[in-house]
Every structure is written in C-alpha cells, then in structure tokens.
PDB file of N, CA and C in Angstrom:
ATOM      1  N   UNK A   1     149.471 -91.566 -97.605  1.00  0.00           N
ATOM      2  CA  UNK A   1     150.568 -90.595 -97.537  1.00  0.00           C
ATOM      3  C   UNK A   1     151.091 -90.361 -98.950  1.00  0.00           C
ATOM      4  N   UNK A   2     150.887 -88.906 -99.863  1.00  0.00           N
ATOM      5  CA  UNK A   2     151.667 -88.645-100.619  1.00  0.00           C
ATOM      6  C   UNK A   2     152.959 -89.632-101.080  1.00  0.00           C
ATOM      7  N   UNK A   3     153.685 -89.517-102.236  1.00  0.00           N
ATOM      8  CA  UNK A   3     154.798 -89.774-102.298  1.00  0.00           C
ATOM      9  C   UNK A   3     156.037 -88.393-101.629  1.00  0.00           C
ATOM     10  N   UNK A   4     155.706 -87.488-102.270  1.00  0.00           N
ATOM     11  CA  UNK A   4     156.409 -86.112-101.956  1.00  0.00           C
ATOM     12  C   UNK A   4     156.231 -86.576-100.169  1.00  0.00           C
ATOM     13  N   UNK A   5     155.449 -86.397 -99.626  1.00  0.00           N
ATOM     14  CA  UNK A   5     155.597 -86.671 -98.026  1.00  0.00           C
ATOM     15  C   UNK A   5     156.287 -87.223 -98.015  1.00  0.00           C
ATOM     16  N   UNK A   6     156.323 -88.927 -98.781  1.00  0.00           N
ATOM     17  CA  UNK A   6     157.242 -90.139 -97.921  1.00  0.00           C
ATOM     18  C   UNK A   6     158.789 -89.690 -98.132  1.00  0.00           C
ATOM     19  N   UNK A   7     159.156 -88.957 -99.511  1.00  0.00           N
ATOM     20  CA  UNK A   7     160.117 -88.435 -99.745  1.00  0.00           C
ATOM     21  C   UNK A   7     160.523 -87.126 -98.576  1.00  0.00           C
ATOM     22  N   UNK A   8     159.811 -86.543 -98.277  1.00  0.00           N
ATOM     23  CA  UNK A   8     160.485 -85.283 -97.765  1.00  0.00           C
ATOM     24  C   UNK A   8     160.868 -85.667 -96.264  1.00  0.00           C
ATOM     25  N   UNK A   9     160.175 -87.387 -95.848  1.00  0.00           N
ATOM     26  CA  UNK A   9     160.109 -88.066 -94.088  1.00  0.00           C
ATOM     27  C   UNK A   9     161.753 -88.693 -94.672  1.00  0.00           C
ATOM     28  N   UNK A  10     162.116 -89.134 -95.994  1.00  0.00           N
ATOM     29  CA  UNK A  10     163.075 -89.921 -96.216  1.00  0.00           C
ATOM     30  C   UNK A  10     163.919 -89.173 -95.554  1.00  0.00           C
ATOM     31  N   UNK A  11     164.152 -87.711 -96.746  1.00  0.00           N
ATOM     32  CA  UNK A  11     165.327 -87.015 -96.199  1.00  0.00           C
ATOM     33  C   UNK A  11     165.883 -86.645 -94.736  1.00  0.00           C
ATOM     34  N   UNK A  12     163.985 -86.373 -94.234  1.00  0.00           N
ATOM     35  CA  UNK A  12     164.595 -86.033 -92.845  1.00  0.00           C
ATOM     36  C   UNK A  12     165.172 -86.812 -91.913  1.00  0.00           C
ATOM     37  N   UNK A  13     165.387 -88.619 -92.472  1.00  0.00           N
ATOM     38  CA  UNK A  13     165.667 -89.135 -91.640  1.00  0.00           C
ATOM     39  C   UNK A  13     167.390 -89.399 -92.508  1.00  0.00           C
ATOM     40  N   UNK A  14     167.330 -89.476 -93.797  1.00  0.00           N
ATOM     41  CA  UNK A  14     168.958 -89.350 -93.891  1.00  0.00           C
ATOM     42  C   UNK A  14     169.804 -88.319 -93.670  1.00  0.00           C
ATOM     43  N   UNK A  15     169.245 -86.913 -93.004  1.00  0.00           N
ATOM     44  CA  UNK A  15     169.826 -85.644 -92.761  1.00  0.00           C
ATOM     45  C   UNK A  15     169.942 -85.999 -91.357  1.00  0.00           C
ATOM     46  N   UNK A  16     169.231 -86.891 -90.345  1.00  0.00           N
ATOM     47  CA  UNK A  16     169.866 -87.268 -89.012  1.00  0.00           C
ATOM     48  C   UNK A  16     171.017 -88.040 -88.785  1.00  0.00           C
ATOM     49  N   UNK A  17     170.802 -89.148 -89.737  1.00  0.00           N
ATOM     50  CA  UNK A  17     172.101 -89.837 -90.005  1.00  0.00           C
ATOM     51  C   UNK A  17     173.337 -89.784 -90.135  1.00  0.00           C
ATOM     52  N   UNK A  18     173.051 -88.588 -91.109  1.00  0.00           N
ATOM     53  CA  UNK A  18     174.359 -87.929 -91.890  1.00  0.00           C
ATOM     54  C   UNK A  18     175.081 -87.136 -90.551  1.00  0.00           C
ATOM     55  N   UNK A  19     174.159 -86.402 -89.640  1.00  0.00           N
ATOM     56  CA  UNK A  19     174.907 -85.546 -88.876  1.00  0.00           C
ATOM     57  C   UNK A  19     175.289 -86.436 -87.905  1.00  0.00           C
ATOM     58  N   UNK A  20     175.055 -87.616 -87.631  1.00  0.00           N
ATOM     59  CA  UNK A  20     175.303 -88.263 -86.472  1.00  0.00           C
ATOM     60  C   UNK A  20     176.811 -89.113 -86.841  1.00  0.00           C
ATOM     61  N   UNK A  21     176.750 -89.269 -88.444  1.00  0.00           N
ATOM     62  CA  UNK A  21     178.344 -89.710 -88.706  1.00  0.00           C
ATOM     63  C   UNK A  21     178.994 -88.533 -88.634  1.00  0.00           C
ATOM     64  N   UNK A  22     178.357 -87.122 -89.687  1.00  0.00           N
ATOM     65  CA  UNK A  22     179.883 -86.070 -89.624  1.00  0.00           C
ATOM     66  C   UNK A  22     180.227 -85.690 -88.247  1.00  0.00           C
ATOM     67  N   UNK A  23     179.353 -85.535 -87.584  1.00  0.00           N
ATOM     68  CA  UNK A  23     180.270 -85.154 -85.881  1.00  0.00           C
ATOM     69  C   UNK A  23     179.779 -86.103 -85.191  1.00  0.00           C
ATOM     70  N   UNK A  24     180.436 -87.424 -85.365  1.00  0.00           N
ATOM     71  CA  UNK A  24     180.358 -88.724 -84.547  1.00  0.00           C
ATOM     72  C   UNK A  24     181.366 -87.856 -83.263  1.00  0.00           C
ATOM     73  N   UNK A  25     181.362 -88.505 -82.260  1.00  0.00           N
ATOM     74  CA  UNK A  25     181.920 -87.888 -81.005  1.00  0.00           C
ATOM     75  C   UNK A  25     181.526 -86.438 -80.443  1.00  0.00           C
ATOM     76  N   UNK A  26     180.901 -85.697 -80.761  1.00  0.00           N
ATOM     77  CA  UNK A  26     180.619 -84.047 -80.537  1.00  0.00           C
ATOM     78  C   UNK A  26     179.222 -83.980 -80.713  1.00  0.00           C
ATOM     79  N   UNK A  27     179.188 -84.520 -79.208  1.00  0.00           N
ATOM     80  CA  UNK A  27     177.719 -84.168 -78.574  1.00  0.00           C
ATOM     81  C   UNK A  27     176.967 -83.198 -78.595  1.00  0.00           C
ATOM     82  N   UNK A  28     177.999 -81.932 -78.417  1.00  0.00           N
ATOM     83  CA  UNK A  28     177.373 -80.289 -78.496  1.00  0.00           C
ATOM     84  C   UNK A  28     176.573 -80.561 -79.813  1.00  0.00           C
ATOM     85  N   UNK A  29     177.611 -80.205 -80.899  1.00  0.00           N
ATOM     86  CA  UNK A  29     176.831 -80.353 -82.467  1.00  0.00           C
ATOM     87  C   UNK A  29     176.375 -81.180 -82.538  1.00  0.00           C
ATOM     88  N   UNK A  30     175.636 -82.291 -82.252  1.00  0.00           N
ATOM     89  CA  UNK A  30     175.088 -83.311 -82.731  1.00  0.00           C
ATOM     90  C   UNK A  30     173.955 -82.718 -82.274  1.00  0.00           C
ATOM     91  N   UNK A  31     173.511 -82.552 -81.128  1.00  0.00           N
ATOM     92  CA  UNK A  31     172.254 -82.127 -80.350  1.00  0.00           C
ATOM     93  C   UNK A  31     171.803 -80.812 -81.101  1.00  0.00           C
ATOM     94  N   UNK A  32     172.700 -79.647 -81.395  1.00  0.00           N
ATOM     95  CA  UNK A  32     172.651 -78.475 -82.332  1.00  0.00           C
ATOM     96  C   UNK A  32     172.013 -78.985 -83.389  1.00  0.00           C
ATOM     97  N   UNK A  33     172.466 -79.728 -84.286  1.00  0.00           N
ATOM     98  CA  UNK A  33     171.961 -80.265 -85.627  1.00  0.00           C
ATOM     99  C   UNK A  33     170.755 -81.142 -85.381  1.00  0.00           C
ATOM    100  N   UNK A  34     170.646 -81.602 -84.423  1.00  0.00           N
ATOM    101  CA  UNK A  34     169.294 -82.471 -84.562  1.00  0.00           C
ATOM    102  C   UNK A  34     168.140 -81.831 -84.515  1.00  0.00           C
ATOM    103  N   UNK A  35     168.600 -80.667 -83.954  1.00  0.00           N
ATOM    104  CA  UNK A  35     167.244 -79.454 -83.041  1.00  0.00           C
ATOM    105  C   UNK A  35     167.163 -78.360 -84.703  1.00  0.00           C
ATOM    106  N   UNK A  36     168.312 -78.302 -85.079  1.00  0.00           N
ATOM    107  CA  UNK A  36     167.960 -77.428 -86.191  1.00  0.00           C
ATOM    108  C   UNK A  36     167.472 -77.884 -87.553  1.00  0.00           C
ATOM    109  N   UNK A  37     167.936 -79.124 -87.900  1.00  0.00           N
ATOM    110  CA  UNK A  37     166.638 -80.322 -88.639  1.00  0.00           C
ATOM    111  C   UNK A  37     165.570 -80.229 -88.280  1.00  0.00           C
ATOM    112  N   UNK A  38     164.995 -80.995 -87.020  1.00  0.00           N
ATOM    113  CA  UNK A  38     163.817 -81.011 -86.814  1.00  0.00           C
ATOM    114  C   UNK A  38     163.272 -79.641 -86.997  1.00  0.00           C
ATOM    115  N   UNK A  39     163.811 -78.278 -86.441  1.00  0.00           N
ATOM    116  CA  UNK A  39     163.301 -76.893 -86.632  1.00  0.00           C
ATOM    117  C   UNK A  39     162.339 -76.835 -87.773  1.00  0.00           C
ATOM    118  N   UNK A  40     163.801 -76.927 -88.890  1.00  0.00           N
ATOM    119  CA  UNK A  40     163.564 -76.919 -90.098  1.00  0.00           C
ATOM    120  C   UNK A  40     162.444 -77.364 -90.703  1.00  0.00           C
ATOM    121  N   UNK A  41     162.259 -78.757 -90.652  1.00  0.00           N
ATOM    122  CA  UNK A  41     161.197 -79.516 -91.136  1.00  0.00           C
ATOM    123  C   UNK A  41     159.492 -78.913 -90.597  1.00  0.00           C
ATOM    124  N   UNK A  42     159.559 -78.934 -89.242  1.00  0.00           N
ATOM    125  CA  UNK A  42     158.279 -78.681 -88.412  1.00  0.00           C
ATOM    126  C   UNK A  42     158.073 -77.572 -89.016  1.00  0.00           C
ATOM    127  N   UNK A  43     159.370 -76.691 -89.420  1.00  0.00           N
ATOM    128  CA  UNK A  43     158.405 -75.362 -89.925  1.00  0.00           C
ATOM    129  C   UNK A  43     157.933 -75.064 -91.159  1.00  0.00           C
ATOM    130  N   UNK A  44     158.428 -76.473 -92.185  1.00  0.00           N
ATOM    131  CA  UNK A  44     157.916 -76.579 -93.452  1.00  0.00           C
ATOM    132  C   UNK A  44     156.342 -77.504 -93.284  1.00  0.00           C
ATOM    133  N   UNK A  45     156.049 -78.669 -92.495  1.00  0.00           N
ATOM    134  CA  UNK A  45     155.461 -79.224 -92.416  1.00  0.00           C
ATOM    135  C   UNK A  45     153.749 -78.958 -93.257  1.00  0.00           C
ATOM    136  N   UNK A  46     153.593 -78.064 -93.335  1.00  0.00           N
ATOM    137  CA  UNK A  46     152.074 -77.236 -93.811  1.00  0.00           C
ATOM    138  C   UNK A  46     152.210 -77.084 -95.139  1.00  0.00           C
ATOM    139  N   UNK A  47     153.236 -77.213 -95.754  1.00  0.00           N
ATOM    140  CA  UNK A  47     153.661 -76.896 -97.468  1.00  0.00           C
ATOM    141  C   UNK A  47     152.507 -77.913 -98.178  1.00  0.00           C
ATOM    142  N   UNK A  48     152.187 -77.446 -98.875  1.00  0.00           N
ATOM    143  CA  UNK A  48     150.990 -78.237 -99.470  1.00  0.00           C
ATOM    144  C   UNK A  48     151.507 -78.122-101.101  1.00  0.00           C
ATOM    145  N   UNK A  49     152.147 -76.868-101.706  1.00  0.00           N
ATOM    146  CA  UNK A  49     152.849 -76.271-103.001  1.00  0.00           C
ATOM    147  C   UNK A  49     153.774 -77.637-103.072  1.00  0.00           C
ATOM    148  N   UNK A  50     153.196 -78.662-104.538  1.00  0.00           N
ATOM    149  CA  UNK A  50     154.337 -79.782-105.043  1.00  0.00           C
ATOM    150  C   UNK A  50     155.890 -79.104-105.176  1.00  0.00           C
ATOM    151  N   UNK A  51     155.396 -78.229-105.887  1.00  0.00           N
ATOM    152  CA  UNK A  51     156.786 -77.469-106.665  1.00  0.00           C
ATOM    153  C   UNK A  51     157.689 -76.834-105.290  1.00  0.00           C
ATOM    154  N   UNK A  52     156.826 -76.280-104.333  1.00  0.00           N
ATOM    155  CA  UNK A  52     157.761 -75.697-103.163  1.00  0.00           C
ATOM    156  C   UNK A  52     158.434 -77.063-102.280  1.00  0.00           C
ATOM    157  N   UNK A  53     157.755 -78.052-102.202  1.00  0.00           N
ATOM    158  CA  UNK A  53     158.232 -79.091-101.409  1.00  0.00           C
ATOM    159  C   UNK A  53     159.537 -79.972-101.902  1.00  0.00           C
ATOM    160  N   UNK A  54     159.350 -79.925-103.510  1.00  0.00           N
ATOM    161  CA  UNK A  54     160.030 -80.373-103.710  1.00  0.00           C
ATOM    162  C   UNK A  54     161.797 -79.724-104.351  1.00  0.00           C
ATOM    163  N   UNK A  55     161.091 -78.095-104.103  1.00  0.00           N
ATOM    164  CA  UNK A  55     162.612 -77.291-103.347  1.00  0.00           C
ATOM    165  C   UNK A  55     163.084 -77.426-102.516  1.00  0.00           C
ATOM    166  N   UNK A  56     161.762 -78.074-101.724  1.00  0.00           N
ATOM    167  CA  UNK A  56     162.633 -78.143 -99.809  1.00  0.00           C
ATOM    168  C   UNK A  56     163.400 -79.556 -99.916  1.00  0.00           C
ATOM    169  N   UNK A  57     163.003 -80.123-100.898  1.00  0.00           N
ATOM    170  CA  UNK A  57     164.063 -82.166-101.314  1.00  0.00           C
ATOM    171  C   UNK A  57     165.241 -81.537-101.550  1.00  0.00           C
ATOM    172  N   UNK A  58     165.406 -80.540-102.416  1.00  0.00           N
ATOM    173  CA  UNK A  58     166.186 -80.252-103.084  1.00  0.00           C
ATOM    174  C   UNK A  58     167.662 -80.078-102.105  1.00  0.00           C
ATOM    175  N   UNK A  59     166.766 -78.716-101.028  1.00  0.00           N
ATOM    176  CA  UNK A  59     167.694 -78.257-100.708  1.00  0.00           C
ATOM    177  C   UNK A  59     168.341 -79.190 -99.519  1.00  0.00           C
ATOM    178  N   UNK A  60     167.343 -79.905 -98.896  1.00  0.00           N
ATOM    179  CA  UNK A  60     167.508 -81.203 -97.951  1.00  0.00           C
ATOM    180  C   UNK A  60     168.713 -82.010 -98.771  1.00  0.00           C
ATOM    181  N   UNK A  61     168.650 -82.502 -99.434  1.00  0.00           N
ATOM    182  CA  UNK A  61     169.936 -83.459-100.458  1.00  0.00           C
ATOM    183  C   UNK A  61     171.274 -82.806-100.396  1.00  0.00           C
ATOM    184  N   UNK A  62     170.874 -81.099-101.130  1.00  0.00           N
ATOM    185  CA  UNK A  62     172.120 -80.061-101.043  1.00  0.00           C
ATOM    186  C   UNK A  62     172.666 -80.415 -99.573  1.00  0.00           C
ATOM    187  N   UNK A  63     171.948 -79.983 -98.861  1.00  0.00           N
ATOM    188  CA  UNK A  63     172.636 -79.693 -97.081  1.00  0.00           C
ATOM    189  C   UNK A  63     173.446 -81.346 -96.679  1.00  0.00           C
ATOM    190  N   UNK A  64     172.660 -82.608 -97.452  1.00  0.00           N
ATOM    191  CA  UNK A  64     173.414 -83.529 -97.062  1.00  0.00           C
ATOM    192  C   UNK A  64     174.505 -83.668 -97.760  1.00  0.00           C
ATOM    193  N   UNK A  65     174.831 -82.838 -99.245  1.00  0.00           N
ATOM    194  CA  UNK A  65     176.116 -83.253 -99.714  1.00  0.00           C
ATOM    195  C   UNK A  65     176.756 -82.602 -98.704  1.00  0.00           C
ATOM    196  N   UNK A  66     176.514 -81.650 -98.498  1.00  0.00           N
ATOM    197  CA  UNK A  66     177.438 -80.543 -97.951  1.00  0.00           C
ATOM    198  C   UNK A  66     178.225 -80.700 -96.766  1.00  0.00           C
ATOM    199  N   UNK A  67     177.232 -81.259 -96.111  1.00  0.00           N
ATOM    200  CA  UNK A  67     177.893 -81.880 -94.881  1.00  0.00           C
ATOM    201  C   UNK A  67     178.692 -83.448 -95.098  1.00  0.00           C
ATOM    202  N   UNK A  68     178.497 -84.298 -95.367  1.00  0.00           N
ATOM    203  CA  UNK A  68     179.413 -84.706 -96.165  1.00  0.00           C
ATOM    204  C   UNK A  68     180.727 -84.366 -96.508  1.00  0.00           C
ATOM    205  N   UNK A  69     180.718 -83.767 -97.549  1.00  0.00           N
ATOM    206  CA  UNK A  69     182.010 -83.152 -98.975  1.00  0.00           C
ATOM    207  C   UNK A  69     182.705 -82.095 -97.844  1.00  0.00           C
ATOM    208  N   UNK A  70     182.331 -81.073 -97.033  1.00  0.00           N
ATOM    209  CA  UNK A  70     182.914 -79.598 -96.400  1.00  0.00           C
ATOM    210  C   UNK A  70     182.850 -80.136 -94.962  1.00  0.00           C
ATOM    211  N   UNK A  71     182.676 -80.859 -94.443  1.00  0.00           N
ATOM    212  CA  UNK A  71     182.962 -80.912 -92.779  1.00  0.00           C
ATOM    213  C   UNK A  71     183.769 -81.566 -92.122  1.00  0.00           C
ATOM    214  N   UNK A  72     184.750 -80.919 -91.774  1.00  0.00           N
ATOM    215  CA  UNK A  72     185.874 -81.985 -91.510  1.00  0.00           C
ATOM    216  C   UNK A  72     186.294 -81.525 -89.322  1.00  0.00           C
ATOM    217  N   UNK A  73     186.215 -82.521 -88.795  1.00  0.00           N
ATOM    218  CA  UNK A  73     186.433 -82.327 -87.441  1.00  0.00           C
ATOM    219  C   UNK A  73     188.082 -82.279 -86.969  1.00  0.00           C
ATOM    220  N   UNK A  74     188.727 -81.716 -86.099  1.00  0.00           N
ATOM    221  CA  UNK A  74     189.580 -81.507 -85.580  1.00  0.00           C
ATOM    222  C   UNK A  74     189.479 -81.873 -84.518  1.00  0.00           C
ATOM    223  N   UNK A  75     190.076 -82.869 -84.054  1.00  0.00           N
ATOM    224  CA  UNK A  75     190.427 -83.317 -82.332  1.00  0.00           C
ATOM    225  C   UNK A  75     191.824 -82.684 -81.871  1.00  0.00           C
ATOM    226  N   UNK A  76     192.006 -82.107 -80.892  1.00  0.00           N
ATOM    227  CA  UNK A  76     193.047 -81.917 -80.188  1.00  0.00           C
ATOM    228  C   UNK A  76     194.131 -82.529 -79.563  1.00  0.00           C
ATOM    229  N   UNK A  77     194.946 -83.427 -79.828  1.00  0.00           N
ATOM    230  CA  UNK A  77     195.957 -84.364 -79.635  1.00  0.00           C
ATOM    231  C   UNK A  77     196.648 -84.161 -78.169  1.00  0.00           C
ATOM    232  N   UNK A  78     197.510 -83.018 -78.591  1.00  0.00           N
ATOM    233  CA  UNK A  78     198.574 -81.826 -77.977  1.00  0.00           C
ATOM    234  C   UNK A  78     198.061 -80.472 -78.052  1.00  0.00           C
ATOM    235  N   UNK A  79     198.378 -79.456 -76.938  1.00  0.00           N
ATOM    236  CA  UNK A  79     198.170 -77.784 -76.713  1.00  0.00           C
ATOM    237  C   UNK A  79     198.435 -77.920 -78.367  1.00  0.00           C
ATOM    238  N   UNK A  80     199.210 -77.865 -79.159  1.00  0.00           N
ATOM    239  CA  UNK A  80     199.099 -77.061 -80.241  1.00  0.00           C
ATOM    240  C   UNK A  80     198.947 -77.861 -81.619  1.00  0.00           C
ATOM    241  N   UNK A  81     198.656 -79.475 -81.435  1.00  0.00           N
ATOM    242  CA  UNK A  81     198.541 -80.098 -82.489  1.00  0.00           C
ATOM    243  C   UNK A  81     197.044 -80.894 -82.291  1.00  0.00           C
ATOM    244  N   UNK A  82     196.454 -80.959 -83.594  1.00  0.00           N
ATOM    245  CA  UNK A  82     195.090 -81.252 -83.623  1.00  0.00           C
ATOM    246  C   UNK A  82     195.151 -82.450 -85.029  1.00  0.00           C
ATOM    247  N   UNK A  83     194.223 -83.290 -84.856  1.00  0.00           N
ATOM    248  CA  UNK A  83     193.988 -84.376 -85.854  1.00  0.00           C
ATOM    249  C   UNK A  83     192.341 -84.182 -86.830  1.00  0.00           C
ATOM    250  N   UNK A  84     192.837 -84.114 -87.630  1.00  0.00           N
ATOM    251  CA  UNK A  84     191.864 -84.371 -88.932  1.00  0.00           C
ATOM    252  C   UNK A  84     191.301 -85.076 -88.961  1.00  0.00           C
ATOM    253  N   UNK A  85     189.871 -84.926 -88.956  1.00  0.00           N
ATOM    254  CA  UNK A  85     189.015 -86.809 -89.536  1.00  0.00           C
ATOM    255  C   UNK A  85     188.753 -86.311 -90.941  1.00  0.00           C
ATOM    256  N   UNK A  86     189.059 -87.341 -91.924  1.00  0.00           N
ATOM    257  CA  UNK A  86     189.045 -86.796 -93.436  1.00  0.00           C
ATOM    258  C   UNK A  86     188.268 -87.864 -93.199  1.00  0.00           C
ATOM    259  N   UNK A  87     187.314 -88.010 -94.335  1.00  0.00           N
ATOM    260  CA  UNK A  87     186.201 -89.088 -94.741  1.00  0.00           C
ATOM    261  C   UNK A  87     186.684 -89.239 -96.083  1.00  0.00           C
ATOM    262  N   UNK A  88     186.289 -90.479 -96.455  1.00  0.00           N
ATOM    263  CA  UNK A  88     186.228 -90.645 -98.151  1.00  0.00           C
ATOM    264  C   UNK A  88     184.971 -89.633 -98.962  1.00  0.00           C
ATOM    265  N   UNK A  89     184.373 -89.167 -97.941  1.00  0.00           N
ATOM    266  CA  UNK A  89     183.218 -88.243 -98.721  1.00  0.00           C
ATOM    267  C   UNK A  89     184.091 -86.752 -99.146  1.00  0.00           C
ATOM    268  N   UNK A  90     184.964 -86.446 -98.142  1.00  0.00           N
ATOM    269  CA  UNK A  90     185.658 -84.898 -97.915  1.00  0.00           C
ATOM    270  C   UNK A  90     186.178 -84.246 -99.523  1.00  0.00           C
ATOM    271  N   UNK A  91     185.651 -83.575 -99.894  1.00  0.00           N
ATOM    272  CA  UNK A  91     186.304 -83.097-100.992  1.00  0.00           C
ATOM    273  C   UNK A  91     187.823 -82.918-100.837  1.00  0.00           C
ATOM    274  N   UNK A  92     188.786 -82.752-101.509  1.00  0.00           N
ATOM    275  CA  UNK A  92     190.345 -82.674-101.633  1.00  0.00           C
ATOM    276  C   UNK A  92     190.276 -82.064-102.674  1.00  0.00           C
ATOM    277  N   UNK A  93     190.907 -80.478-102.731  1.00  0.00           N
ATOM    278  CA  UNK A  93     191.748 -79.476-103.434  1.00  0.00           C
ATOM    279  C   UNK A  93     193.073 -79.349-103.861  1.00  0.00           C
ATOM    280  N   UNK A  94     193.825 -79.125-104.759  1.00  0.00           N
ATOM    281  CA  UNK A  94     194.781 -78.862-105.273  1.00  0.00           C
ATOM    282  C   UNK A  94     195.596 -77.894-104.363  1.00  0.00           C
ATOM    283  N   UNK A  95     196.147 -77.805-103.289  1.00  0.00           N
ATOM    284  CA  UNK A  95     196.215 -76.598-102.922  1.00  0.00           C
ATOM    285  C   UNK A  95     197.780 -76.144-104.051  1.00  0.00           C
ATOM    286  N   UNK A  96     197.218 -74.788-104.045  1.00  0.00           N
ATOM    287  CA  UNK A  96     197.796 -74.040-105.427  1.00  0.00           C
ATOM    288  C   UNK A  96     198.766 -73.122-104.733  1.00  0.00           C
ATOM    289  N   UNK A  97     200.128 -73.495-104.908  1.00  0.00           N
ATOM    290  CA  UNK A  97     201.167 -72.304-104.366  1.00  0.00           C
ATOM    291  C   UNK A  97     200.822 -70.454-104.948  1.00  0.00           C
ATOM    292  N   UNK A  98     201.471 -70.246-104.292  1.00  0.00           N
ATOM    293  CA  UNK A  98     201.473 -68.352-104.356  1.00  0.00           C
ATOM    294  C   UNK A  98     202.312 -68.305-105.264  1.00  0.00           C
ATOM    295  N   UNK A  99     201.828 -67.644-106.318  1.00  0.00           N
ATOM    296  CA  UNK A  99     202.906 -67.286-107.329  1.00  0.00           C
ATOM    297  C   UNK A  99     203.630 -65.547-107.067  1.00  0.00           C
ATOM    298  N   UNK A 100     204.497 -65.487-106.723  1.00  0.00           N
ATOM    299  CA  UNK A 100     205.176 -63.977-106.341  1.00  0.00           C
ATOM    300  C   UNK A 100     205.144 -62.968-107.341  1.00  0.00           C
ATOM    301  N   UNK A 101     205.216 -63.700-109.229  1.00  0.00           N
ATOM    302  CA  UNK A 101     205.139 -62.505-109.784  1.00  0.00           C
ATOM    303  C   UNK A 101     203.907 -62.695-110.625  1.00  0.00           C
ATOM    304  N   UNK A 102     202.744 -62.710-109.470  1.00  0.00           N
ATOM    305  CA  UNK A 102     201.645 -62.287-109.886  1.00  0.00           C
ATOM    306  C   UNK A 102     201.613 -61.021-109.931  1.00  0.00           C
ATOM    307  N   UNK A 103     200.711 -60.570-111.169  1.00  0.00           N
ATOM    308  CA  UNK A 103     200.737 -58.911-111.212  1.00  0.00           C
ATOM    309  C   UNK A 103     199.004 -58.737-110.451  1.00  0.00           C
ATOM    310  N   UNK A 104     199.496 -58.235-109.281  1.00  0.00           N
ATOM    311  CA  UNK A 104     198.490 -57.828-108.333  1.00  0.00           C
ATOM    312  C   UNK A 104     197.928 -56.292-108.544  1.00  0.00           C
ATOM    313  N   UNK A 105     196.397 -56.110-108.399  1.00  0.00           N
ATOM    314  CA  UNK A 105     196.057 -54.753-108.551  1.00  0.00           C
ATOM    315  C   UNK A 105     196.453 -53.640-107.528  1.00  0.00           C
ATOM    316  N   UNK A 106     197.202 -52.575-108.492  1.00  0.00           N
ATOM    317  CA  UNK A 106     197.629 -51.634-106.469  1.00  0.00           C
ATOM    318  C   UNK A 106     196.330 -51.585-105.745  1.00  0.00           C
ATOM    319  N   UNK A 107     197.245 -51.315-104.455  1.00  0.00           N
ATOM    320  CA  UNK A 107     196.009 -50.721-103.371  1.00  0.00           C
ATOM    321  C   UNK A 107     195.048 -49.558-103.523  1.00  0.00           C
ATOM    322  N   UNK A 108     193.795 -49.328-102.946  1.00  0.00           N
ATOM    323  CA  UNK A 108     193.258 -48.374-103.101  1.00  0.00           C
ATOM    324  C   UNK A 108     194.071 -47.072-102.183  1.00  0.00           C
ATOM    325  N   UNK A 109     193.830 -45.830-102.927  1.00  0.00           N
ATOM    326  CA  UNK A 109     194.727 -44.947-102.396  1.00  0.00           C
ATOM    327  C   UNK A 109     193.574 -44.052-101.757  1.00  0.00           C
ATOM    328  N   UNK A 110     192.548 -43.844-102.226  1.00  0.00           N
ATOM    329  CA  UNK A 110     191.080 -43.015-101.597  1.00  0.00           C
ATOM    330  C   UNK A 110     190.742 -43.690-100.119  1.00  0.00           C
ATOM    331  N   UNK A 111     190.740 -42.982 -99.240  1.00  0.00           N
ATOM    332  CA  UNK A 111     190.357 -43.715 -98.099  1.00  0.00           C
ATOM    333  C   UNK A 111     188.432 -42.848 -98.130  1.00  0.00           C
ATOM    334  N   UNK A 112     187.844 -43.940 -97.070  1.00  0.00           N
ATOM    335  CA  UNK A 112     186.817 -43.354 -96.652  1.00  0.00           C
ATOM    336  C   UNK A 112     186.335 -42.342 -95.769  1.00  0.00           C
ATOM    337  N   UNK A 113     185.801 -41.532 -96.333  1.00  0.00           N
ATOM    338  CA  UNK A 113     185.618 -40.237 -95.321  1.00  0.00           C
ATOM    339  C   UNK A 113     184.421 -40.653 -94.408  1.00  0.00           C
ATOM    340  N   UNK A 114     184.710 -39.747 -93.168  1.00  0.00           N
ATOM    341  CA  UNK A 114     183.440 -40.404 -92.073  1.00  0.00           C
ATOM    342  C   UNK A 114     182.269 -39.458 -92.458  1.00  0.00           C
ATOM    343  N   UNK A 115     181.271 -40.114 -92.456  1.00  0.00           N
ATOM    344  CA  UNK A 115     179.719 -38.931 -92.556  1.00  0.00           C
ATOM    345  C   UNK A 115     179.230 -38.780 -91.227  1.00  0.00           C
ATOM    346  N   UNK A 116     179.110 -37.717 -91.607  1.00  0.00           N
ATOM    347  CA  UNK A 116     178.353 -36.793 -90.450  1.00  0.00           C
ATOM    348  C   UNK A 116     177.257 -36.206 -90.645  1.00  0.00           C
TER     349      UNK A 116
END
C-alpha cells in the first residue's frame, strides 16, 4: 500500500471521528456526515495523480479544521432558550460593537428595471 493511500485511509478515518465528537448526540447529522465522507472518498478512490491526491489530504485536513474551529451545536433547554456546546477547538471572535458614526455609503437610488 502506497504511503499517499495509507495517508488518504488516515484522514478518512480522523474525518469520522471528528464528526462523531462535533455532533456527539445528533444522530440525524452524524449519519448525514458519515454517508457524505464515505461519498466523498469512494468517489475519489481511482485517483492515481500524486499531486491530485494529495489535494484531496489537503482538503480532508481543511474540512477537519473546520469542523472543529466553526461548529458549534445548540440544544434547546426552554421554548425560547437554547445551550451552546463551545469546545476548546471553537474559534472565539472579538465581537466588535456598531459604531453609529460610521460614515456609511448612501443607498443605491437606480432601481432595477424588469426585462422583457
């Protein structure tokens, strides 16, 4: 077996992992993500191109930061209050107040005409 193979079997098995922690409890998505991994892979499987396979590592790694760093679940507590699962992976933003005397560009005043 190649190395690039054993590498590209690695990812696919830390891209199961990964989805089975970010939506631990949420069966729907878990089953979604497992089916669209495997998709994924089976339909690369024939890549024989070093250089293309090892775009598909690439982007395999990308998709695991991603999920990771950007996925954050909401459970429903109460009708109108819901709980956060933050991970130590979750990225955290500055959130940046609205400044009021921002000088904003006017609106467009041209509307679109319909074609006929």
């Amino acid at each position: 077996m190649s190395s690039l193979r054993r590498e590209a079997l690695r990812w696919y098995k830390i891209l199961q992992r990964t989805k089975d922690e970010v939506f631990a409890g949420d069966f729907r998505t878990i089953t979604a993500a497992r089916q669209r991994i495997r998709e994924e892979f089976i339909k690369n499987k024939d890549v024989t191109d070093e250089k293309e396979i090892k775009e598909k590592i690439k982007i395999a790694k990308d998709v695991e930061v991603e999920l990771r760093s950007s996925v954050v679940q909401a459970v429903r507590k109460q009708p109108a209050v819901f709980e956060a699962r933050i991970t130590p992976d979750t990225k955290k933003m500055d959130n940046v107040m609205f400044d009021p005397d921002a000088e904003l560009p006017p609106p467009r005043t041209k509307k679109c005409s319909d074609k006929k």
